[in-house]
C-alpha atoms as a PDB file:
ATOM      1  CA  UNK A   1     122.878 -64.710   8.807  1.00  0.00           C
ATOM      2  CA  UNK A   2     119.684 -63.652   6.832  1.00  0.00           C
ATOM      3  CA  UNK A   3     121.377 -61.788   4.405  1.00  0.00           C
ATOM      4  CA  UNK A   4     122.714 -64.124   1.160  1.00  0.00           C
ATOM      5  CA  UNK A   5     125.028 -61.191   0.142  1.00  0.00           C
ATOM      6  CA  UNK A   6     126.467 -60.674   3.835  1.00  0.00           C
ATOM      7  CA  UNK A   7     127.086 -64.566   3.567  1.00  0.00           C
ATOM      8  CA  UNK A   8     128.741 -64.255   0.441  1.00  0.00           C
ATOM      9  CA  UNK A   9     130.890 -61.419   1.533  1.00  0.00           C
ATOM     10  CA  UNK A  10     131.697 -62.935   4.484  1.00  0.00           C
ATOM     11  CA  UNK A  11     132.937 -66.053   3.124  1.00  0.00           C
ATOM     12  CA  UNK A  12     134.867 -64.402   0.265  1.00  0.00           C
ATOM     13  CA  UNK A  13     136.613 -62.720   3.240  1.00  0.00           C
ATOM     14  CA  UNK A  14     137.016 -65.588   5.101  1.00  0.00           C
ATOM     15  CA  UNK A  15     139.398 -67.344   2.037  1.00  0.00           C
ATOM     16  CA  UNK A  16     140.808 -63.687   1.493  1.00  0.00           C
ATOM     17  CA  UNK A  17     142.499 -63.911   5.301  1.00  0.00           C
ATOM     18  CA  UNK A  18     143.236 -67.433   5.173  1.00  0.00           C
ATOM     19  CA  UNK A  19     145.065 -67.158   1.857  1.00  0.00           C
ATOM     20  CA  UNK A  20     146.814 -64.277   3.799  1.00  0.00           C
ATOM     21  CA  UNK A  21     147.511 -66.771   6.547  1.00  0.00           C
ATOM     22  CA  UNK A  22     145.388 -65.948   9.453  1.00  0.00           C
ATOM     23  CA  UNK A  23     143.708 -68.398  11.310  1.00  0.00           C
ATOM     24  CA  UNK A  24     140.327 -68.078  11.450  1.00  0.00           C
ATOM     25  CA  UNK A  25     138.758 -68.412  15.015  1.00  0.00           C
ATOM     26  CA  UNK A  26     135.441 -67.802  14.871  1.00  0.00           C
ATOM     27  CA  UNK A  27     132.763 -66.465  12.525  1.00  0.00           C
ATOM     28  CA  UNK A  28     129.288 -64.935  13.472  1.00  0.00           C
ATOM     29  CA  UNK A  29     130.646 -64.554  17.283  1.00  0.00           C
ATOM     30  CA  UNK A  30     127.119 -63.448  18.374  1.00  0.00           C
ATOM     31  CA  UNK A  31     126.822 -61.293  22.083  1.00  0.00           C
ATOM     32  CA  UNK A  32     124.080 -59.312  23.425  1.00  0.00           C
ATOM     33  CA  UNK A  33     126.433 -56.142  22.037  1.00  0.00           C
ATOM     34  CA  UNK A  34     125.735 -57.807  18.196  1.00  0.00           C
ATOM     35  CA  UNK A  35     127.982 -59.943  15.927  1.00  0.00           C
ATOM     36  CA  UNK A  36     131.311 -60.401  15.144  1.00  0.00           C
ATOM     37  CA  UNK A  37     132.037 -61.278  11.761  1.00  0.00           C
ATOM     38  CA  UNK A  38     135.084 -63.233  11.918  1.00  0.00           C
ATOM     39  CA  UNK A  39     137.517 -63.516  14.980  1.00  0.00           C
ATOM     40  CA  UNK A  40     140.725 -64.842  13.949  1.00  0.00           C
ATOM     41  CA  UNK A  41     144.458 -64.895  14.828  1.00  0.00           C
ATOM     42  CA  UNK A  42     147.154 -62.953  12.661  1.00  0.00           C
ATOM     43  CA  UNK A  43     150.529 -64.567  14.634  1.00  0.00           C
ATOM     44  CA  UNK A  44     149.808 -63.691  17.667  1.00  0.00           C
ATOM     45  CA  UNK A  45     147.653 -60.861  17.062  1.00  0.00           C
ATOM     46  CA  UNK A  46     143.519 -61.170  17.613  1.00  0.00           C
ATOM     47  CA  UNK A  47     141.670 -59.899  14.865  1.00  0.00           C
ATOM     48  CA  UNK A  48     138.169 -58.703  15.019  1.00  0.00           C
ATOM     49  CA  UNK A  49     136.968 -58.241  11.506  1.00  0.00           C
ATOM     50  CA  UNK A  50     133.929 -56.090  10.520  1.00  0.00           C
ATOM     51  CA  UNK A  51     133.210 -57.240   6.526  1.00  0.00           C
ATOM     52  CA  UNK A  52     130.573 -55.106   4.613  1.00  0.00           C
ATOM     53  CA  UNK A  53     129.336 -56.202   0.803  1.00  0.00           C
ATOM     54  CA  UNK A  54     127.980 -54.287  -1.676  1.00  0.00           C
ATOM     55  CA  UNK A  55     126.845 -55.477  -5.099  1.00  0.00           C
ATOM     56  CA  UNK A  56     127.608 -51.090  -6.205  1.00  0.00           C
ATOM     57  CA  UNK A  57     128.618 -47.542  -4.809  1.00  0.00           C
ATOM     58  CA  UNK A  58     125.591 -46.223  -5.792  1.00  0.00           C
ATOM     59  CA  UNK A  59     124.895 -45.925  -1.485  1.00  0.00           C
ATOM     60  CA  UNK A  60     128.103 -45.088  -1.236  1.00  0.00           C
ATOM     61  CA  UNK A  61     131.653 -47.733  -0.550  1.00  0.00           C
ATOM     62  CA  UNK A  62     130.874 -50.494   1.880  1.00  0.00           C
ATOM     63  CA  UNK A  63     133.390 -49.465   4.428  1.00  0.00           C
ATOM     64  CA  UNK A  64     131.311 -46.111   4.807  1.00  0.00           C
ATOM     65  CA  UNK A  65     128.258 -47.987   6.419  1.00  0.00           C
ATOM     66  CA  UNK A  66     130.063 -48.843   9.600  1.00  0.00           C
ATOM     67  CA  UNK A  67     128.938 -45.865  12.114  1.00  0.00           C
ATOM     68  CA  UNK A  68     130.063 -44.682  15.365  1.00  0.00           C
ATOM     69  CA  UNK A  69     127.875 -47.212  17.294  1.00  0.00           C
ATOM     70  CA  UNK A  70     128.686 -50.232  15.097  1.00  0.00           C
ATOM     71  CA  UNK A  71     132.215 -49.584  15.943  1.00  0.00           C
ATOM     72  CA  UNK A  72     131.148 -49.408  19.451  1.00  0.00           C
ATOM     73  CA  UNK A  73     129.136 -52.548  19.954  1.00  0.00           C
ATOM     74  CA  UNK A  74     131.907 -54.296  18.040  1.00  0.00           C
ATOM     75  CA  UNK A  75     134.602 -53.286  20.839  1.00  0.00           C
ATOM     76  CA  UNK A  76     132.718 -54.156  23.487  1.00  0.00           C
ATOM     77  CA  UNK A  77     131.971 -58.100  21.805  1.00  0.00           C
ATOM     78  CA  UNK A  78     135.509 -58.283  21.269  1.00  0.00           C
ATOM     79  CA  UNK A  79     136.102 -56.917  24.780  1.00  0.00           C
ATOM     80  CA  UNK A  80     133.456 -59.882  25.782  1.00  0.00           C
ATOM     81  CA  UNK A  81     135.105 -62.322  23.688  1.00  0.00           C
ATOM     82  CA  UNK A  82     138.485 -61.675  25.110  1.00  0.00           C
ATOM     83  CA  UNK A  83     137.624 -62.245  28.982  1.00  0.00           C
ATOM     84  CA  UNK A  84     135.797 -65.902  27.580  1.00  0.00           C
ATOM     85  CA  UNK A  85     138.118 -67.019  25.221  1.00  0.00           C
ATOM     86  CA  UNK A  86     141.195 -69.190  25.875  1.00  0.00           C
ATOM     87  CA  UNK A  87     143.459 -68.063  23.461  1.00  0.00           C
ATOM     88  CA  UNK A  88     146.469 -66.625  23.987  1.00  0.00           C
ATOM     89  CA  UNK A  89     147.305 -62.978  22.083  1.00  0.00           C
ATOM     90  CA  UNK A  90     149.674 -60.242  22.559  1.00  0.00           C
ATOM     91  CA  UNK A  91     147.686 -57.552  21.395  1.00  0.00           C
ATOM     92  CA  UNK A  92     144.041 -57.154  19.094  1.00  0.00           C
ATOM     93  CA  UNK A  93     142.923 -54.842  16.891  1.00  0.00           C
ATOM     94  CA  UNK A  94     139.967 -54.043  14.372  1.00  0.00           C
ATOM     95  CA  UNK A  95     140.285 -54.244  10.745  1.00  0.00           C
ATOM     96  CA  UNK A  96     137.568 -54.348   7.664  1.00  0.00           C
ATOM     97  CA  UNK A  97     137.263 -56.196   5.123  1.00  0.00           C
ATOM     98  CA  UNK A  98     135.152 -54.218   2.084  1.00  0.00           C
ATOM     99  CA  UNK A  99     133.892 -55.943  -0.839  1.00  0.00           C
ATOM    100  CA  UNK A 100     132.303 -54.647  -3.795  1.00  0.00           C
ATOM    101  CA  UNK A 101     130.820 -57.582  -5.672  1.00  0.00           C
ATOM    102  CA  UNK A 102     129.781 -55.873  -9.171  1.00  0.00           C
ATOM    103  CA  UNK A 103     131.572 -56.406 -12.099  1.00  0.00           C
ATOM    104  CA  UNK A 104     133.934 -58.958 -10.187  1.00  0.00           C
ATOM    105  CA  UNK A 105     134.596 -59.247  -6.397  1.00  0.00           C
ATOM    106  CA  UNK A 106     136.978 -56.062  -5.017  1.00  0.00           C
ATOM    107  CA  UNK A 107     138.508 -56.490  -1.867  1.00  0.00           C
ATOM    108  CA  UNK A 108     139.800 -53.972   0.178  1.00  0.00           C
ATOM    109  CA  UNK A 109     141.509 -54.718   3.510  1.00  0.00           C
ATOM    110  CA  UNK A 110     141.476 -51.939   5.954  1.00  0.00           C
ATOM    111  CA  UNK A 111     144.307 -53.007   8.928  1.00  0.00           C
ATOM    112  CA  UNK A 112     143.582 -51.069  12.318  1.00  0.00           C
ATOM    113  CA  UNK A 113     140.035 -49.683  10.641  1.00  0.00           C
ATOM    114  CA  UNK A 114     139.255 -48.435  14.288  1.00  0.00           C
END
């Protein structure tokens, strides 16, 4: 990842689920669909987390900058990741993880996002 504020996000998500107790599987699961943030398990449930940062809302909240085809290409990773993977899950599902960085870090967790 290029992007020190993605990095930061992403790792201040990473210790957000972990405190929550997920296990976290993977992070940066790259395909030729894109990049999963961070695969992990909840139970028995697989978790495909999209995180945005932002530092304000002056572009709008970070969970408004995942579009239609982000959603998309992160389905069909997870769908990718599924069929290669060796892990045993009852179901999956999509959730985001916003954080807004400025004055302190705000997480919201968005369970089921899409």
């Amino acid at each position: 990842m290029a992007n020190p504020l993605g990095k930061i996000g992403e790792d201040l998500a990473a210790d957000y689920l972990e405190k929550l107790g997920y296990r976290i599987l993977e992070r940066n699961y790259r395909t030729s669909f894109g990049e999963i943030d961070i695969v992990c398990a909840d139970r028995d449930e697989m978790v495909f987390v999209e995180v945005k940062t932002r530092r304000s809302t002056s572009f709008g909240w970070p969970e408004e900058a995942i579009t239609r085809r982000k959603k998309e290409h992160i389905r069909k990773a997870a769908l990718q990741y599924l069929a290669s993977a060796n892990q045993p899950c009852r179901g999956f599902r999509f959730d985001v993880v916003a954080i807004l960085i400025n004055p302190s870090p705000a997480i919201n967790h968005v369970k089921g996002a899409f």
